[in-house]
Protein backbone atom coordinates (compact mmCIF):
# COMPACT_ATOMS: atom_id res chain seq x y z
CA UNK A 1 0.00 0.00 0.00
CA UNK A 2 2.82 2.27 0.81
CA UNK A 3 4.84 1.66 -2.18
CA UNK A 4 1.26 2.52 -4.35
CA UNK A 5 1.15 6.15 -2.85
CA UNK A 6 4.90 6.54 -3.12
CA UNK A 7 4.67 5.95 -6.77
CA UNK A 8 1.07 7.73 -7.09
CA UNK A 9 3.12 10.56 -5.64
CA UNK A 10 6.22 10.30 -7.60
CA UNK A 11 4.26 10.26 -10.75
CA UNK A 12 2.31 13.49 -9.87
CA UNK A 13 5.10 15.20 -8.75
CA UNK A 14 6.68 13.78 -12.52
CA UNK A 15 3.39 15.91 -14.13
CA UNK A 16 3.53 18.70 -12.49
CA UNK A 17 7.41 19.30 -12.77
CA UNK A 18 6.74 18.64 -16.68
CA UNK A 19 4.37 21.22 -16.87
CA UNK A 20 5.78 23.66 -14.85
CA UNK A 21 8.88 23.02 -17.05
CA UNK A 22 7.03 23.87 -20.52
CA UNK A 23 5.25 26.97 -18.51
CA UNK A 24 8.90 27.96 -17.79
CA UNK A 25 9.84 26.61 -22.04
CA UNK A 26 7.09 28.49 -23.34
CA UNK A 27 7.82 32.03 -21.23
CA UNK A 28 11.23 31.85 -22.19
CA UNK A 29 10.60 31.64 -25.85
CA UNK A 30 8.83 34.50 -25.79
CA UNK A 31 11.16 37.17 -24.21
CA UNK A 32 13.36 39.16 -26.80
CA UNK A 33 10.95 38.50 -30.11
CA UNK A 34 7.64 39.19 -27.46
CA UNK A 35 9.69 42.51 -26.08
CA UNK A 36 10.80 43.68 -29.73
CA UNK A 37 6.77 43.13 -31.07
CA UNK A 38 5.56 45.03 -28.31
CA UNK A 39 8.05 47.99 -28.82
CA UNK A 40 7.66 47.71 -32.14
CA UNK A 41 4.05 48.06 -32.41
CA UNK A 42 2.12 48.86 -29.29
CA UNK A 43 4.87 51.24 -27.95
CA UNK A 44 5.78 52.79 -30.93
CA UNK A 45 1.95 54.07 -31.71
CA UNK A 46 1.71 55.13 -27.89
CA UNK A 47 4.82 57.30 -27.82
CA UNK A 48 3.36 59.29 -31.08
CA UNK A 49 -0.10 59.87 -29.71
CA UNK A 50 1.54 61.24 -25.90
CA UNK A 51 3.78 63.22 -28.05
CA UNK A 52 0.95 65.00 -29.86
CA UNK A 53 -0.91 64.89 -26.47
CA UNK A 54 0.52 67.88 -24.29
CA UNK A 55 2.77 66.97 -21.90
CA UNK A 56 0.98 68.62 -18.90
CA UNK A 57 -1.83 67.09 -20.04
CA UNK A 58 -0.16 62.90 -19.62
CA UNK A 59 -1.29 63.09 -16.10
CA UNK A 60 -4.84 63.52 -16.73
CA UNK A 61 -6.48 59.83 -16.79
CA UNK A 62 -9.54 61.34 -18.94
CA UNK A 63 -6.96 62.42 -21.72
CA UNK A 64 -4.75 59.42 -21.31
CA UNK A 65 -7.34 56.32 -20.53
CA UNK A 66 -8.25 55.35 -23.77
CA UNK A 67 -4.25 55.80 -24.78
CA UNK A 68 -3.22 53.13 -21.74
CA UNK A 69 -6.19 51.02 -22.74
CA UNK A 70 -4.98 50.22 -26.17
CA UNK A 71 -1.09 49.86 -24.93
CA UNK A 72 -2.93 47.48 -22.73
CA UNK A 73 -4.78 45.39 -25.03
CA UNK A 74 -1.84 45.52 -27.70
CA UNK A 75 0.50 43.47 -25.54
CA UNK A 76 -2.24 41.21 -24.79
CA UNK A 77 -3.02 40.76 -28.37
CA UNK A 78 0.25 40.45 -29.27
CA UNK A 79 1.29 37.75 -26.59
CA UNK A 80 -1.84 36.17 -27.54
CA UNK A 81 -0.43 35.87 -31.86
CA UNK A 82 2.73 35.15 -30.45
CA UNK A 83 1.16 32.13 -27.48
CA UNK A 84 2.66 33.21 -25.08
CA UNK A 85 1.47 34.11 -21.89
CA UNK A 86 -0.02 37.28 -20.39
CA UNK A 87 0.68 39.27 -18.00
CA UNK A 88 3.63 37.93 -17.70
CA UNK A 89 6.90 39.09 -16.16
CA UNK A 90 8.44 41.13 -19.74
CA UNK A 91 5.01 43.21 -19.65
CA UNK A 92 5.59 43.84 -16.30
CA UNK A 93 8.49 45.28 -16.92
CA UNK A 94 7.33 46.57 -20.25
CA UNK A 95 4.99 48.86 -18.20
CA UNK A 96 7.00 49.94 -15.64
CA UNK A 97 9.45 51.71 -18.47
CA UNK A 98 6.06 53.09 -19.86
CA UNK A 99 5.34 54.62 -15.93
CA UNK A 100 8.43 56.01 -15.52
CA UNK A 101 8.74 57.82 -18.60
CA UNK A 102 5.64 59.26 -18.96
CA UNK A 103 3.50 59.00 -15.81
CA UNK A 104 6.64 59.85 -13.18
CA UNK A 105 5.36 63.17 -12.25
CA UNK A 106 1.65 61.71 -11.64
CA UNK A 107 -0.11 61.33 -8.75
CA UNK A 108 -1.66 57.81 -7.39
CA UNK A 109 -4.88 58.71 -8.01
CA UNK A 110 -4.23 60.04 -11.64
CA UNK A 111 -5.55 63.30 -11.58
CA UNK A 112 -3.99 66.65 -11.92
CA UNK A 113 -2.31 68.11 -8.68
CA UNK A 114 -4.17 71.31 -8.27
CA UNK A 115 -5.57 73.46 -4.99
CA UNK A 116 -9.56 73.18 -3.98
CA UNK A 117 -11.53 76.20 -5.20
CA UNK A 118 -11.54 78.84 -2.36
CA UNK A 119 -15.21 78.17 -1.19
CA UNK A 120 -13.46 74.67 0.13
CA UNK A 121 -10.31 75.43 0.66
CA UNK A 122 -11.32 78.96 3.12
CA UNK A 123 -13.42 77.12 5.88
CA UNK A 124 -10.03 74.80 6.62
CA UNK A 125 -8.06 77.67 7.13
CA UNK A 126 -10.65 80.26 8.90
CA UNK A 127 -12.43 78.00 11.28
CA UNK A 128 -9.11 76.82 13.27
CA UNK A 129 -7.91 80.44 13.31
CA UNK A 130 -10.88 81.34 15.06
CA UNK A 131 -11.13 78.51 17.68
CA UNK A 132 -7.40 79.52 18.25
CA UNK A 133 -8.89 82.90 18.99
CA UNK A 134 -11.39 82.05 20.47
CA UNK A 135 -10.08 79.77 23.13
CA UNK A 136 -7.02 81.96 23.96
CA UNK A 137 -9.43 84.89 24.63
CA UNK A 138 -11.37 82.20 26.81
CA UNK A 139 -7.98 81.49 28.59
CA UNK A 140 -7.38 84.80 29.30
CA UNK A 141 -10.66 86.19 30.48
CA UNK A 142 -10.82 82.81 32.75
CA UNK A 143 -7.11 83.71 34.27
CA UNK A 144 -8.70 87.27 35.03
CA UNK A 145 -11.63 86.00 36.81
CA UNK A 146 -9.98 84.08 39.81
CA UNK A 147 -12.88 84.48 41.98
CA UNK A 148 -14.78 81.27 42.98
CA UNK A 149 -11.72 79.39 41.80
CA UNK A 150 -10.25 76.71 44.34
C-alpha cells in the first residue's frame, strides 16, 4: 500500500514538474521576439499619440485612458499571436518603463495636482484660526476672573 502512494506521488510530482517546465519553455521563448513586437508596435503608436498629447496634459487619466487602454490590449493581443502568456513578467516590466517615462510626475490617483476652489479650501483655514482665537481669549478672560476658583 505504501509503495502505491509513493509511486502515485512520484508520478504526480513527474506531471507537475513537466508542466511547470514547458510553462517555464514556453515564457522563455517569448522574451526578446515578445519585447521587440511590443516595442515595435504597441509602444511605438503610444509614444506618437503622448507626443501629440501635451505633456501637462499625460497626467490627466480622462486624456490618457483610452491611450493606456490600447497599450494594454496591444501586448495582450500580441502575446496572444505570439502564445505566449499574459501578464507575464516582460510586460511587467514593459509597463513599468512606460510609468516612468511618462506618468513619473503623476499622482496615485491620476488626476492633476491642483488646490480646492476657495469656497473649500477657506473654511479649513478660517475656522481653526478662530477657535485659536477664540479659546485663547477664553484662557485669558478665565485667568482674570480668579474668583470662585479653588
Amino acid at each position: 500500500m505504501g509503495s502505491q502512494t509513493g509511486g502515485a506521488l512520484h508520478k504526480q510530482t513527474l506531471v507537475w514538474f513537466v508542466v511547470a517546465a514547458s510553462q517555464c519553455v514556453s515564457v522563455l521563448a517569448c522574451g526578446s521576439h515578445y519585447e521587440n513586437a511590443i516595442e515595435e508596435f504597441c509602444l511605438a503608436k503610444f509614444r506618437l499619440v503622448m507626443q501629440e498629447l501635451d505633456q501637462k496634459h499625460w497626467c490627466s487619466w480622462e486624456d490618457t485612458v483610452e491611450l493606456y487602454g490600447e497599450l494594454t490590449n496591444c501586448t495582450y493581443l500580441v502575446a496572444q499571436k505570439m502564445e505566449c502568456y499574459w501578464p507575464n513578467r516582460l510586460v511587467d516590466e514593459f509597463f513599468i518603463r512606460v510609468h516612468k517615462h511618462y506618468f513619473h510626475d503623476c499622482s496615485v490617483s491620476g488626476r492633476l495636482l491642483s488646490d480646492p476652489p476657495n469656497r473649500i479650501l477657506g473654511p479649513f483655514i478660517v475656522v481653526p484660526i478662530l477657535v485659536t482665537l477664540l479659546m485663547t481669549a477664553l484662557v485669558v478672560w478665565r485667568s482674570k476672573r480668579s474668583e470662585g476658583i479653588v
